[in-house]
Protein backbone atom coordinates (compact mmCIF):
# COMPACT_ATOMS: atom_id res chain seq x y z
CA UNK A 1 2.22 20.49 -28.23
CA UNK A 2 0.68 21.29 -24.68
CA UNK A 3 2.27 19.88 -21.52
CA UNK A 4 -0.65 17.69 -20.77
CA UNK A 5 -1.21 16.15 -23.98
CA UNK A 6 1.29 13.34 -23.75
CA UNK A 7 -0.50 9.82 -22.96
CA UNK A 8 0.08 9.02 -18.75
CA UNK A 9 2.71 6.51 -19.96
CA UNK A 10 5.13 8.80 -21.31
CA UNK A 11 4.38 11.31 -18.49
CA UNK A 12 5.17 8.57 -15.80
CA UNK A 13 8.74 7.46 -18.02
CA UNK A 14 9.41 11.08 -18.83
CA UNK A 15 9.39 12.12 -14.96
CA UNK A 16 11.53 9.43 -13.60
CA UNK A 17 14.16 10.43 -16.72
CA UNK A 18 14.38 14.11 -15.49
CA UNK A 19 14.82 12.89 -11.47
CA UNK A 20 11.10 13.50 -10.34
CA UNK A 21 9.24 10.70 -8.79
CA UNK A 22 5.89 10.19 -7.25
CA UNK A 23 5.69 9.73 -3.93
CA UNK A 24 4.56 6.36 -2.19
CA UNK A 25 1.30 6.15 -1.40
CA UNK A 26 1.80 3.98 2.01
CA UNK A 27 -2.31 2.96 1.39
CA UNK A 28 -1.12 -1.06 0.80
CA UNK A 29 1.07 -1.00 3.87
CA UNK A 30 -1.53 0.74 6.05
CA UNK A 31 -4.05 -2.30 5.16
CA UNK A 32 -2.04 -4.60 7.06
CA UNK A 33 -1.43 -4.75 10.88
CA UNK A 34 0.97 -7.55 12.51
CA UNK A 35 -0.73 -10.80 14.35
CA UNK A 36 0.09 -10.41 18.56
CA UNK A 37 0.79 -14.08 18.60
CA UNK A 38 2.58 -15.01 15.68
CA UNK A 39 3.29 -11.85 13.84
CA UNK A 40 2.14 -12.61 10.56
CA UNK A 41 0.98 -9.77 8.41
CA UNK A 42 -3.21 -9.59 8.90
CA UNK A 43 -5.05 -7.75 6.76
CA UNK A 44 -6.63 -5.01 9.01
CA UNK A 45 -10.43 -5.71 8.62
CA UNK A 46 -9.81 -9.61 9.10
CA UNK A 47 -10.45 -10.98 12.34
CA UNK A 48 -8.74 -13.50 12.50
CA UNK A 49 -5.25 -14.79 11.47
CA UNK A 50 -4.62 -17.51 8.92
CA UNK A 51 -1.27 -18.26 9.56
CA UNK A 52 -2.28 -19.58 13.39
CA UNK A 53 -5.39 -19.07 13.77
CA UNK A 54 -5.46 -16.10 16.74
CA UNK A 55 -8.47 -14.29 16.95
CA UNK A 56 -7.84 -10.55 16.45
CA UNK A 57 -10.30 -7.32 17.64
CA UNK A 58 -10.81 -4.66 15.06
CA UNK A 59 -8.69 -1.85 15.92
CA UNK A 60 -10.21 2.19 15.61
CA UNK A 61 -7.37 5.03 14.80
């Protein structure tokens, strides 16, 4: 049996059983930036906050 023919769900189960993990992929906490007046979490294309309403300017870099 070749290394890569078990299915990705064994591979995933079989790594974390032998001490290797995957690293984070920070991709879900980079979408989010923090409202100036409230400090809500804002989604970072948004522009505007839900939680009080603040208008927000999108942000480059």
């Amino acid at each position: 049996m070749g290394r890569h023919s078990l299915p990705v769900e064994s591979r995933g189960v079989l790594g974390i059983l032998a001490g290797r993990r995957r690293q984070r992929d920070d991709l879900f906490d980079r979408s989010f930036r923090s409202c100036d007046d409230c400090g809500a979490d804002v989604y970072v294309l948004a522009d505007g906050c839900r939680d009080c309403g603040n208008v927000l300017e999108l942000q480059a870099g």
